[in-house]
C-alpha atoms as a PDB file:
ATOM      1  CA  UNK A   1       0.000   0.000   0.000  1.00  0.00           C
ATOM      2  CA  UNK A   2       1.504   3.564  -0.759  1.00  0.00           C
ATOM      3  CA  UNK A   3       2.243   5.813   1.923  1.00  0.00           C
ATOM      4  CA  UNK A   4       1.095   9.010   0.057  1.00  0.00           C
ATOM      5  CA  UNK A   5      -1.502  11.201   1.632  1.00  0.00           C
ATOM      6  CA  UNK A   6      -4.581  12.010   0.170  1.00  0.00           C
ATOM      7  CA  UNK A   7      -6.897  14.965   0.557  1.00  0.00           C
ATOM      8  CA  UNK A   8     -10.266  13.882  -1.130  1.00  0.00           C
ATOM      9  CA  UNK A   9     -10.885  16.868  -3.336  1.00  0.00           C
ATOM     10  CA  UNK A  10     -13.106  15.840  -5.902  1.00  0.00           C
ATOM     11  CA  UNK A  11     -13.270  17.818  -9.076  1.00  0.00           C
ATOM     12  CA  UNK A  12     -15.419  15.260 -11.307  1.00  0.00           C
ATOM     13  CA  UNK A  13     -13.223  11.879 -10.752  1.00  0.00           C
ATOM     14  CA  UNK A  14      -9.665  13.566  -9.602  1.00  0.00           C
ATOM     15  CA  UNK A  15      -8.787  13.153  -6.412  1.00  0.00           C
ATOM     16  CA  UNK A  16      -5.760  15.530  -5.708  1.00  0.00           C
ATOM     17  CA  UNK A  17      -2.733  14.856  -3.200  1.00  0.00           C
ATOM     18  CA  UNK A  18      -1.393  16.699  -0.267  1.00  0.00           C
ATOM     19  CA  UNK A  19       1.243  17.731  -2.096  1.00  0.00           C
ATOM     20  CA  UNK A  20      -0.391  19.720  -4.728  1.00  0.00           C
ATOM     21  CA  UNK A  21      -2.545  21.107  -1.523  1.00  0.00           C
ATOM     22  CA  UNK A  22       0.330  21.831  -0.267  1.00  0.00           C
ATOM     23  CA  UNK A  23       2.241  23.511  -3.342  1.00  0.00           C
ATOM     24  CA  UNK A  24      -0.486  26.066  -3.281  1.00  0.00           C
ATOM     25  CA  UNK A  25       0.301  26.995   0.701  1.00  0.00           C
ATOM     26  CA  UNK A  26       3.526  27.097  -0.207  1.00  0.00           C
ATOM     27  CA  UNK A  27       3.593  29.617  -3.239  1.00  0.00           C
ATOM     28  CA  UNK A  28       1.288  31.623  -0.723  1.00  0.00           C
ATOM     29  CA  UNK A  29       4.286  31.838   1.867  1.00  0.00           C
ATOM     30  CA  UNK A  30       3.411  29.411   4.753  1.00  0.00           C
ATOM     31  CA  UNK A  31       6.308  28.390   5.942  1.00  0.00           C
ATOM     32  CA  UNK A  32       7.144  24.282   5.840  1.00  0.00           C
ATOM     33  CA  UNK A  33       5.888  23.876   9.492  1.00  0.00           C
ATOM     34  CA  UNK A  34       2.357  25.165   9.287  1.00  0.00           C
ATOM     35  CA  UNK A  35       2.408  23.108   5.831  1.00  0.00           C
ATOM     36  CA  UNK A  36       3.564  20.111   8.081  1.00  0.00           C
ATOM     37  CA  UNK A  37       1.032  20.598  10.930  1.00  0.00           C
ATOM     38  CA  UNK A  38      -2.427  21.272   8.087  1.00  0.00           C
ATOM     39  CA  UNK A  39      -1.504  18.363   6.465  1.00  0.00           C
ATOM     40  CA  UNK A  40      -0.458  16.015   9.517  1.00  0.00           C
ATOM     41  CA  UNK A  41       2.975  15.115   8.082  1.00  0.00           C
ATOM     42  CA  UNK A  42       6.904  16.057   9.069  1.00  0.00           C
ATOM     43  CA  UNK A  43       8.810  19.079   8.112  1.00  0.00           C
ATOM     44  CA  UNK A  44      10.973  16.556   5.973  1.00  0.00           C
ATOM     45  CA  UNK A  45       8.302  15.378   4.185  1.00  0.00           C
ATOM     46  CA  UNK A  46       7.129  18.735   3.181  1.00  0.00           C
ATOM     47  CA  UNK A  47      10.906  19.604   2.107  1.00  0.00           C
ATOM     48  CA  UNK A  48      11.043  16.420   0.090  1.00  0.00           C
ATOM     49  CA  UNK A  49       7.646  17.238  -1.755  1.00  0.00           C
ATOM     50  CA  UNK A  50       9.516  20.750  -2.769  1.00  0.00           C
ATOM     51  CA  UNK A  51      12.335  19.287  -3.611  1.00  0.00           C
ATOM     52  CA  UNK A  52      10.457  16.325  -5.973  1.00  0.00           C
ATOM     53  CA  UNK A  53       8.067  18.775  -7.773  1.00  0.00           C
ATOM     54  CA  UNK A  54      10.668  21.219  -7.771  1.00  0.00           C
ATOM     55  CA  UNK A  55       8.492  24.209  -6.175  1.00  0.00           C
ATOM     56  CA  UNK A  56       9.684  27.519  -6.441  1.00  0.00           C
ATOM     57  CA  UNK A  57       8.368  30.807  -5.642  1.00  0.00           C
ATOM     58  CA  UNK A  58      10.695  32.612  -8.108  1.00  0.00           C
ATOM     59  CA  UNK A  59       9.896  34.254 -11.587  1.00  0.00           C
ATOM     60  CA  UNK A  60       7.383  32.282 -13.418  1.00  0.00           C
ATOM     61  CA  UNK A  61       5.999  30.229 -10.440  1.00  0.00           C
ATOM     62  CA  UNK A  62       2.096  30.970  -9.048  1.00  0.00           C
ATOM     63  CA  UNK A  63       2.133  33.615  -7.317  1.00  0.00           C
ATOM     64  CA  UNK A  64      -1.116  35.297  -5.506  1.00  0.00           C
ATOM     65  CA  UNK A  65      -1.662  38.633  -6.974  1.00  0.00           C
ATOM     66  CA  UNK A  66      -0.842  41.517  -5.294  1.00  0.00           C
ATOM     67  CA  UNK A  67      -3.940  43.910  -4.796  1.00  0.00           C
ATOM     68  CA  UNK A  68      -3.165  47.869  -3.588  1.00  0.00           C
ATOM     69  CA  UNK A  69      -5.565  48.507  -0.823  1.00  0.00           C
ATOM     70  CA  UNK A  70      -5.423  52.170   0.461  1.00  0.00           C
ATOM     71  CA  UNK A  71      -4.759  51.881   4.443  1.00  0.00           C
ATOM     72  CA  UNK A  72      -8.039  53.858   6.338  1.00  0.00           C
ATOM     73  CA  UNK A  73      -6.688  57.191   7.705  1.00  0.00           C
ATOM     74  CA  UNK A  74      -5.844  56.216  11.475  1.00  0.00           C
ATOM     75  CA  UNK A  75      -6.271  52.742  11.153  1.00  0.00           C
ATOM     76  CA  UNK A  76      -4.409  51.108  13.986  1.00  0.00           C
ATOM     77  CA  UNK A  77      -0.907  49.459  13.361  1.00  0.00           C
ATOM     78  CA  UNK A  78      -0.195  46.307  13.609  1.00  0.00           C
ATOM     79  CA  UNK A  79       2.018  45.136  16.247  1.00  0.00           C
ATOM     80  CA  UNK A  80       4.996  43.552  15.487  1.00  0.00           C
ATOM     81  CA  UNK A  81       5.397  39.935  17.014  1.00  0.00           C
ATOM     82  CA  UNK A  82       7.324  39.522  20.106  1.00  0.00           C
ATOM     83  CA  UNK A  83      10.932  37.910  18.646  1.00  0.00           C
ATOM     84  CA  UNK A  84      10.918  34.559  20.701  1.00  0.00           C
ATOM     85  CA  UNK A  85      14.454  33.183  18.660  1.00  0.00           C
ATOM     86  CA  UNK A  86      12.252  30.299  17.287  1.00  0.00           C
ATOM     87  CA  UNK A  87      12.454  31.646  13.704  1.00  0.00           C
ATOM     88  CA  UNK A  88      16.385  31.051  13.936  1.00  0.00           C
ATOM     89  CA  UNK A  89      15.638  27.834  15.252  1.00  0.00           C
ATOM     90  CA  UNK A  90      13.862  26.908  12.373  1.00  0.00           C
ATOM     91  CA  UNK A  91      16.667  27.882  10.451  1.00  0.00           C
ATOM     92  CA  UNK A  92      19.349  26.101  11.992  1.00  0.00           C
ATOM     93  CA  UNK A  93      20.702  23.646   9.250  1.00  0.00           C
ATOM     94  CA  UNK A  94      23.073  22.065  11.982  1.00  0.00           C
ATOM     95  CA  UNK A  95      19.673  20.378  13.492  1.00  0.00           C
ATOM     96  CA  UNK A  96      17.431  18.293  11.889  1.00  0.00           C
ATOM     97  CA  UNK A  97      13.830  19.428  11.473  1.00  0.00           C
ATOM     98  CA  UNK A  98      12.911  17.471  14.829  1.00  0.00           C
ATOM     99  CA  UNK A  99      15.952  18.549  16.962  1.00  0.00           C
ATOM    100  CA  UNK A 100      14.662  22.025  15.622  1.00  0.00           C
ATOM    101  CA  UNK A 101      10.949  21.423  17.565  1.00  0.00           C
ATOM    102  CA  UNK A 102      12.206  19.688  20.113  1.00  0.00           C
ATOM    103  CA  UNK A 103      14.453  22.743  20.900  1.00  0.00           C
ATOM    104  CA  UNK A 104      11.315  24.837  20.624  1.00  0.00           C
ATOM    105  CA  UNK A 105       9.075  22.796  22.896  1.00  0.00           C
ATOM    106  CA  UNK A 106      11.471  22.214  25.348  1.00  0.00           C
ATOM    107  CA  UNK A 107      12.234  26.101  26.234  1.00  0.00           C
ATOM    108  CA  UNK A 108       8.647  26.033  26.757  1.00  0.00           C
ATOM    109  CA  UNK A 109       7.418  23.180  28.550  1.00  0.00           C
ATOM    110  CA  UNK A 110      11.637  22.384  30.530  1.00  0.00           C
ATOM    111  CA  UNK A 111       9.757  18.539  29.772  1.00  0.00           C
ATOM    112  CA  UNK A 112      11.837  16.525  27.718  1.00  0.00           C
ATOM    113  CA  UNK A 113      10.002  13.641  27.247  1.00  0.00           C
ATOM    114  CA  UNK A 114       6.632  15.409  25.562  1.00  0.00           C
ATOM    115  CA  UNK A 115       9.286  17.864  23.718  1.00  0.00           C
ATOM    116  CA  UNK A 116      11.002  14.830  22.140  1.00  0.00           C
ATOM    117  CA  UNK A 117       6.743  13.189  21.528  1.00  0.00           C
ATOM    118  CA  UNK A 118       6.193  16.069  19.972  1.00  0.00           C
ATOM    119  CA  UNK A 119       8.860  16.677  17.670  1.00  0.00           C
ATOM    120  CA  UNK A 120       8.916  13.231  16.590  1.00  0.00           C
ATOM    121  CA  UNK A 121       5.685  11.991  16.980  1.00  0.00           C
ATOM    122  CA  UNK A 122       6.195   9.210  18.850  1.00  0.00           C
ATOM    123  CA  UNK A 123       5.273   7.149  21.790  1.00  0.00           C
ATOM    124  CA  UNK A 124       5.622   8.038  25.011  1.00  0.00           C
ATOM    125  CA  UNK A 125       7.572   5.187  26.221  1.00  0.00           C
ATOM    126  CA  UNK A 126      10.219   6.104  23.206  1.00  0.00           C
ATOM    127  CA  UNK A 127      10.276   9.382  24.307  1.00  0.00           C
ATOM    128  CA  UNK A 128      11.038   9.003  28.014  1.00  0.00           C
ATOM    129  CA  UNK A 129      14.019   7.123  27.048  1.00  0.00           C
ATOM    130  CA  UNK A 130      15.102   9.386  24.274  1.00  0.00           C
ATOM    131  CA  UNK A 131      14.617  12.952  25.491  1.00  0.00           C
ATOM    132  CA  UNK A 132      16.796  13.254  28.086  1.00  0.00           C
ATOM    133  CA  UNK A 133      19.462  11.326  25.836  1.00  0.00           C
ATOM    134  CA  UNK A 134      18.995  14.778  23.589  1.00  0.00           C
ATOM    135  CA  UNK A 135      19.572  16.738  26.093  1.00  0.00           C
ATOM    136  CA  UNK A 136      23.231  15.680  25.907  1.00  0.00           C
ATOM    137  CA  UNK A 137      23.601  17.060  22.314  1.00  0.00           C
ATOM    138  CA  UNK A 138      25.610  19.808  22.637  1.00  0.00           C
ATOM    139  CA  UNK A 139      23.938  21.712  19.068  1.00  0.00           C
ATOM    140  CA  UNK A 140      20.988  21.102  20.684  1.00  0.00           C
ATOM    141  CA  UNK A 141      22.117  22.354  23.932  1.00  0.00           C
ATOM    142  CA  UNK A 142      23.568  25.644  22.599  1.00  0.00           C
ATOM    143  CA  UNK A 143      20.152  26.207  20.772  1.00  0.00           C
ATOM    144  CA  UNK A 144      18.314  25.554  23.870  1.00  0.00           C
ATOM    145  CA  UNK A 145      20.681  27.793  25.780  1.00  0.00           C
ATOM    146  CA  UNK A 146      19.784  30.249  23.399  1.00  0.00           C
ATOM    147  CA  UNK A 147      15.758  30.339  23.278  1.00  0.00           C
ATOM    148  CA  UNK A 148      16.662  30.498  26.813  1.00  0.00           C
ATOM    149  CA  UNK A 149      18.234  33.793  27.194  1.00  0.00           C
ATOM    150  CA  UNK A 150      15.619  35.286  24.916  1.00  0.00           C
ATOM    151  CA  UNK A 151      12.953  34.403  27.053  1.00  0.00           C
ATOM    152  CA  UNK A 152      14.476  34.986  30.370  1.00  0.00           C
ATOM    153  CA  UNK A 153      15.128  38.956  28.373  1.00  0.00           C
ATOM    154  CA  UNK A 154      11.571  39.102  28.046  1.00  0.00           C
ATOM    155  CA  UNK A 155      10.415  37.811  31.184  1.00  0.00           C
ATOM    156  CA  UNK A 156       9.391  41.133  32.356  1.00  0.00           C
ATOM    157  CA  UNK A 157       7.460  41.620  29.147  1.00  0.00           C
ATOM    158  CA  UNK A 158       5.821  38.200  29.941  1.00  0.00           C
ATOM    159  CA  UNK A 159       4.147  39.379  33.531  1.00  0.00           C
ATOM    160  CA  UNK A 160       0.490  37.601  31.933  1.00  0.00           C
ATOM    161  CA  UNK A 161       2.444  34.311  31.727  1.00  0.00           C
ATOM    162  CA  UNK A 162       3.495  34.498  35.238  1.00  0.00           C
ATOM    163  CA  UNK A 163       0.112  35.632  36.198  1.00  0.00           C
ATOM    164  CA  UNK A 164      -1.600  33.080  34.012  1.00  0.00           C
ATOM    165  CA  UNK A 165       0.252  30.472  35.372  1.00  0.00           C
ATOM    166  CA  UNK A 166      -0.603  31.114  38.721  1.00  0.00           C
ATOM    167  CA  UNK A 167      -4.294  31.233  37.977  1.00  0.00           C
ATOM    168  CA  UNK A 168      -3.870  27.367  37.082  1.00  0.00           C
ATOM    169  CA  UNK A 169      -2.531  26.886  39.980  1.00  0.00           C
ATOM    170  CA  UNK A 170      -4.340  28.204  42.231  1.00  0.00           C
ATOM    171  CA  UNK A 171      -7.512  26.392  40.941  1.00  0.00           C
ATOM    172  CA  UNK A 172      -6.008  23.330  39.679  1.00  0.00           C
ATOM    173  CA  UNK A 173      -8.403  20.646  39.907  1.00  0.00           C
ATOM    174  CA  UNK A 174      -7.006  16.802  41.239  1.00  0.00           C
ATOM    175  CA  UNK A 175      -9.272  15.380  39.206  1.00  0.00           C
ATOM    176  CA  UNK A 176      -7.268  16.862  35.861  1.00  0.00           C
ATOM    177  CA  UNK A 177      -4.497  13.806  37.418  1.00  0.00           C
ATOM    178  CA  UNK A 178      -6.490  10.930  39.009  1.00  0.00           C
ATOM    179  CA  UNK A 179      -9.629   8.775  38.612  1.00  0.00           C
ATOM    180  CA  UNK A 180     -11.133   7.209  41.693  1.00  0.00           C
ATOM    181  CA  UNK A 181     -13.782   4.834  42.177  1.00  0.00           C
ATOM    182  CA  UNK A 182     -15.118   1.323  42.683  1.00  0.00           C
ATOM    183  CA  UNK A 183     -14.235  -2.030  40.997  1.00  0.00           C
ATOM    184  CA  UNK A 184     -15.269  -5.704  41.603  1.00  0.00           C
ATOM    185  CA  UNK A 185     -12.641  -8.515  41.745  1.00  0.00           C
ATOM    186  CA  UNK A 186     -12.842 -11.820  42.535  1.00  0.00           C
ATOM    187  CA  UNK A 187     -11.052 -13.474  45.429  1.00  0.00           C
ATOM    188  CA  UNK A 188      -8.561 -16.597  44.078  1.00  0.00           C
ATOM    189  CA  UNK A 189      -9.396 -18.676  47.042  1.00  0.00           C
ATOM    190  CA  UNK A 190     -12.768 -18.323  47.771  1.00  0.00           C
ATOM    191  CA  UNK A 191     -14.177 -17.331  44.470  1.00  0.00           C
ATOM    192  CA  UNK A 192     -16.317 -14.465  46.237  1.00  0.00           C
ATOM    193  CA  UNK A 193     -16.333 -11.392  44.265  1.00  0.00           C
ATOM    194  CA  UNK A 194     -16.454  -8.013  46.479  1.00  0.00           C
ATOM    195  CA  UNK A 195     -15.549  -4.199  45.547  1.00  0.00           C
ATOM    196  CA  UNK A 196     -12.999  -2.492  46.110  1.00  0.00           C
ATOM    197  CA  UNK A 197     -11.791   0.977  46.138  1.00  0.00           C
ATOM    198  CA  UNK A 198      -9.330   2.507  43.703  1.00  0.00           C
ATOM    199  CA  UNK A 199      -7.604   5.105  42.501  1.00  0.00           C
ATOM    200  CA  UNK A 200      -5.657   5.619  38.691  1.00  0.00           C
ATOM    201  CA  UNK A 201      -3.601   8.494  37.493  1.00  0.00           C
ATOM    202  CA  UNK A 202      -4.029   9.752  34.134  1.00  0.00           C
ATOM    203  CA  UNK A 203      -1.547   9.428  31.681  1.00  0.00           C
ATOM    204  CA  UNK A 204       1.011  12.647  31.685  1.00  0.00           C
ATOM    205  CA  UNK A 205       0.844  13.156  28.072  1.00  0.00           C
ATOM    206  CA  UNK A 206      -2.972  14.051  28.847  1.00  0.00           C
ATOM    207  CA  UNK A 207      -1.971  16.062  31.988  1.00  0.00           C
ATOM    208  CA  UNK A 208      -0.935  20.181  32.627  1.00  0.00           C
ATOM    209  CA  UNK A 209       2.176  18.677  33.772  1.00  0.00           C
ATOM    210  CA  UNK A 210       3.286  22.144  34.482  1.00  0.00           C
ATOM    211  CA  UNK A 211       1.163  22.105  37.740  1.00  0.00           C
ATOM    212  CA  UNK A 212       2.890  18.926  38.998  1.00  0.00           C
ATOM    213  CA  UNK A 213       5.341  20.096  41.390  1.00  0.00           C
ATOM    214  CA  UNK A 214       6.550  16.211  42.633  1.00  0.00           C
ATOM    215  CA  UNK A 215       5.736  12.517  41.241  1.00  0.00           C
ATOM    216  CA  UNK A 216       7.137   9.997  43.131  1.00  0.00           C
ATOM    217  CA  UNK A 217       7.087   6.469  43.558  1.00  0.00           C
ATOM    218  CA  UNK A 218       7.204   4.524  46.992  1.00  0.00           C
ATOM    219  CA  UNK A 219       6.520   1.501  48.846  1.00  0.00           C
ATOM    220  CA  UNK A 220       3.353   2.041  48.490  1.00  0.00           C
ATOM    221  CA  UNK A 221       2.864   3.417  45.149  1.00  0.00           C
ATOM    222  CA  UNK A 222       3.138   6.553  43.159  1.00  0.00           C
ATOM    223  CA  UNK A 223       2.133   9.691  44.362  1.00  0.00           C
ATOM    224  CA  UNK A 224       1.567  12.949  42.820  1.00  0.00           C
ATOM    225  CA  UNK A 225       2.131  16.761  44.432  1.00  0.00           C
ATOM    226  CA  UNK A 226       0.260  19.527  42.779  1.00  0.00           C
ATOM    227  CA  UNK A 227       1.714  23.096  43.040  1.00  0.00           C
ATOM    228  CA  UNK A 228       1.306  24.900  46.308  1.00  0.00           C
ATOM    229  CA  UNK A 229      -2.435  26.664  45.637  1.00  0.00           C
ATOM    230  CA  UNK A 230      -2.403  28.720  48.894  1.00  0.00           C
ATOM    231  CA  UNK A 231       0.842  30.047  48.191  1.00  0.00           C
ATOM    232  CA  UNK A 232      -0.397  30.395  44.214  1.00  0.00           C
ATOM    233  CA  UNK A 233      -3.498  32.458  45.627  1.00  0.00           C
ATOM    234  CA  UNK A 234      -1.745  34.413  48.136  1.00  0.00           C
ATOM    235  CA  UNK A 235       0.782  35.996  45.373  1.00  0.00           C
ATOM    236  CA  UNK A 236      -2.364  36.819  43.512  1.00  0.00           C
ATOM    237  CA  UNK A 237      -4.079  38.113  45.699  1.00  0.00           C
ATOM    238  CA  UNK A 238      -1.336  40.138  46.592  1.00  0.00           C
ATOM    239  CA  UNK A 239      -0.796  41.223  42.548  1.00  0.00           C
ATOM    240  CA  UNK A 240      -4.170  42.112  42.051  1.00  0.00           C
ATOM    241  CA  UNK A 241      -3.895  44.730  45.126  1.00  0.00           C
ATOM    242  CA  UNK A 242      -1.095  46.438  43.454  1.00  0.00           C
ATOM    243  CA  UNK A 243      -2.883  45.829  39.860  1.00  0.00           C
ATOM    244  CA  UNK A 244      -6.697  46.293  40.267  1.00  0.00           C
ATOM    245  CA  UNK A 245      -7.058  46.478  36.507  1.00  0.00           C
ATOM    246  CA  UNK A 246      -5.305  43.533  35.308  1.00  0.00           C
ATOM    247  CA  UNK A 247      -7.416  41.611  33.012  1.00  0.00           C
ATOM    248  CA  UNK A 248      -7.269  38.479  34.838  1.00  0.00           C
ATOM    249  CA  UNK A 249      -8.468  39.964  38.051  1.00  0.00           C
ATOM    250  CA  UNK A 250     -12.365  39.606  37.324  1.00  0.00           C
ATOM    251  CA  UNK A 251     -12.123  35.878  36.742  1.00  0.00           C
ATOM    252  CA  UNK A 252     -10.163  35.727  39.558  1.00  0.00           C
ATOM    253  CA  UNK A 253     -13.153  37.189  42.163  1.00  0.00           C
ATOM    254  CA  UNK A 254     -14.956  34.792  40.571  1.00  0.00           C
ATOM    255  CA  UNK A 255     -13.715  31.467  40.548  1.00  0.00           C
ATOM    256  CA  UNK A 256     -12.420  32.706  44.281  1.00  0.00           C
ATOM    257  CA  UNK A 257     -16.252  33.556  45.637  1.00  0.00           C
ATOM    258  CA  UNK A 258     -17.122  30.227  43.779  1.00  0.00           C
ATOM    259  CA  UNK A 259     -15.166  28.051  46.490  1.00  0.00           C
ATOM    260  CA  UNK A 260     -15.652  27.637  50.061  1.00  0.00           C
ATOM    261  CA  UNK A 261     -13.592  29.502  52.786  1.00  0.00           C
ATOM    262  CA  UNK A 262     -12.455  26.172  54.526  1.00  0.00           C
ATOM    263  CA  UNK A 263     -11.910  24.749  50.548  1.00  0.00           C
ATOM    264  CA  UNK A 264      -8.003  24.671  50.982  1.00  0.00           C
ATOM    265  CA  UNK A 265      -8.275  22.226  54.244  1.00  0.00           C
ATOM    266  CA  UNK A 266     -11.152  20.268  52.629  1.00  0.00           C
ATOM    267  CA  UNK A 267      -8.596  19.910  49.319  1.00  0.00           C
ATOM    268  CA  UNK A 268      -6.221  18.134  51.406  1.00  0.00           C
ATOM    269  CA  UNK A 269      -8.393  16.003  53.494  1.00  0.00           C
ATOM    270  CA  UNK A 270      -9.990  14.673  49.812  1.00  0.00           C
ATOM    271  CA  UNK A 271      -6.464  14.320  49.042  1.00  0.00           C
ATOM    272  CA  UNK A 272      -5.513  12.215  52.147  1.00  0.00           C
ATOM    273  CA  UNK A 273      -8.436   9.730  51.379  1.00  0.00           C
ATOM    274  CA  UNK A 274      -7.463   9.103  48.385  1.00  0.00           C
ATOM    275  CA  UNK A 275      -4.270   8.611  49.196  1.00  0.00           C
ATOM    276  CA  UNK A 276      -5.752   6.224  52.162  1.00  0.00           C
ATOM    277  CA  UNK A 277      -7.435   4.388  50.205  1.00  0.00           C
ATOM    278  CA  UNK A 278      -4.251   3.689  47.560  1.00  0.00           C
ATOM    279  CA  UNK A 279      -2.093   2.606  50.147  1.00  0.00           C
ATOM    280  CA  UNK A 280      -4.519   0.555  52.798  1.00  0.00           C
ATOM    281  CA  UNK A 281      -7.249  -1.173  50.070  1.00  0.00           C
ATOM    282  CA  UNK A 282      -9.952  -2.870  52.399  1.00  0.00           C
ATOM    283  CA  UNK A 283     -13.175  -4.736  50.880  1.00  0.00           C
ATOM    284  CA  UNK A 284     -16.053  -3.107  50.460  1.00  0.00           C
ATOM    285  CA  UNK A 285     -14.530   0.163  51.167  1.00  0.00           C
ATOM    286  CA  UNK A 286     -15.477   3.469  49.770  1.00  0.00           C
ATOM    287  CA  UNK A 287     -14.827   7.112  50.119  1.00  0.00           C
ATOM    288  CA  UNK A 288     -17.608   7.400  51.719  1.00  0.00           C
ATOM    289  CA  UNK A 289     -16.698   5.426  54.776  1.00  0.00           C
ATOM    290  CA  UNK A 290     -14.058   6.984  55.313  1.00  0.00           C
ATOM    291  CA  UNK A 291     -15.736  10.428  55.329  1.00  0.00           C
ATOM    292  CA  UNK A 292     -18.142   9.046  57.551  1.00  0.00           C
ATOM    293  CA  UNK A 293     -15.423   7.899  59.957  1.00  0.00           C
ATOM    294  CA  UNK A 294     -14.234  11.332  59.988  1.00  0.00           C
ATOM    295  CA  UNK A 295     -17.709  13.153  60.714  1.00  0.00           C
ATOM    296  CA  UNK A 296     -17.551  10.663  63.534  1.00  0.00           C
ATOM    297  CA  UNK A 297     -14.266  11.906  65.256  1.00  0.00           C
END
């Protein structure tokens, strides 16, 4: 079977490839990555297509026409985008096109296993292994080193990020990282089947993993450590007196009035049950037991 891609454009019985798709993005000017993403392919493959049909956006290739437009009198300007380095990155030719994202991601996310997913597209067993090897690249270092330094110039520029970042934080929700419930199993010996309670964390690739402050794994199992959310809400609160305006300070009233005034020791005390439950699994047990056997202290 052929591994072309098809896009099922049909103009009486022709059915017309990506890559002639794709040819027409390109003599627009969209660069090879946004090609890559629309059509759910790798920068390579985009390259190769250009190379094969010999694409060119010189004289005598298609070209969208240019049409004058007078600019309205006071009409805003357009900003000019913030220079994050990534456009250099992209042009690197000592990385290949996936050292090149994985670069990218990675002075984003500091997570080298869903960087090195995402720039490669693969699983996340592969990556785990792989990503961290990358790491040791020293091209790949440098570049990171670079995007870096950019962004640690702009971080003042950046005070949303900070503040966004606290905001989902400070109303993280546990149940973003595990799934708790009930589930019958059958006892070996005596063939009785009971319930019992447990509790499943989600799969980090489907996770804000910037909100996990420590995962661990013990004797008893893995555990996971959200951010601090008092401390997250505190320097908000604190931010918000200084800047009344900010544009994040309305949602912030309101997702604040939304929980309960005792909600940070009620957080933890869910917390601890689940966690009681994960490391002491009794028959027949449920959350609810245990909540009871607290109303009763």
């Amino acid at each position: 079977m052929s591994g072309s891609f098809y896009l099922c454009d049909r103009r009486g019985s022709e059915i017309v490839e990506n890559y002639e798709k794709a040819e027409q993005d390109y003599m627009a000017g969209m660069k090879y990555k946004d090609i890559a993403e629309k059509y759910g392919t790798t920068i390579n493959t985009v390259k190769s297509w250009k190379k094969r049909y010999a694409w060119s956006r010189g004289e005598g290739a298609h070209k969208e026409e240019k049409v004058c437009t007078q600019k309205s009198k006071g009409a805003p300007k357009k900003e000019a985008p913030i220079d994050d380095g990534t456009k250099e990155t992209l042009q690197n030719d000592d990385l290949t096109p996936e050292q090149q994202m994985f670069c990218i991601y990675y002075s984003r996310t500091f997570n080298a296993a869903q960087s090195y997913q995402k720039a490669y597209g693969c699983s996340y067993e592969s990556a785990i292994a792989n990503g961290s090897r990358l790491l040791t690249n020293d091209k790949v270092r440098a570049e990171i080193k670079r995007l870096k330094e950019i962004k640690r110039q702009q971080i003042v520029a950046d005070a949303d990020d900070i503040v966004e970042l606290q905001m989902r934080i400070a109303f993280a929700d546990i149940g973003n990282y595990v799934s708790f419930g009930q589930k019958e199993v059958t006892d070996i010996e005596t063939d009785e089947t009971y319930m019992v309670s447990v509790v499943d964390l989600k799969e980090s690739k489907n996770t804000d993993t910037q909100l996990i402050q420590e995962v661990k794994r013990g004797k008893d199992g893995v555990s996971v450590k959200l951010a601090d959310k008092q401390k997250a809400i505190d320097w908000l609160s604190k931010y918000f007196l200084v800047h009344p305006d900010d544009k994040y300070k309305a949602e912030f009233d309101k997702k604040r009035a939304e929980v309960s005034d005792n909600s940070g020791a009620q957080i933890l005390q869910n917390m601890q049950t689940i966690v009681d439950i994960l490391q002491h699994p009794v028959a027949n047990r449920s959350i609810s037991d245990l909540e009871e056997g607290d109303a009763d202290e």
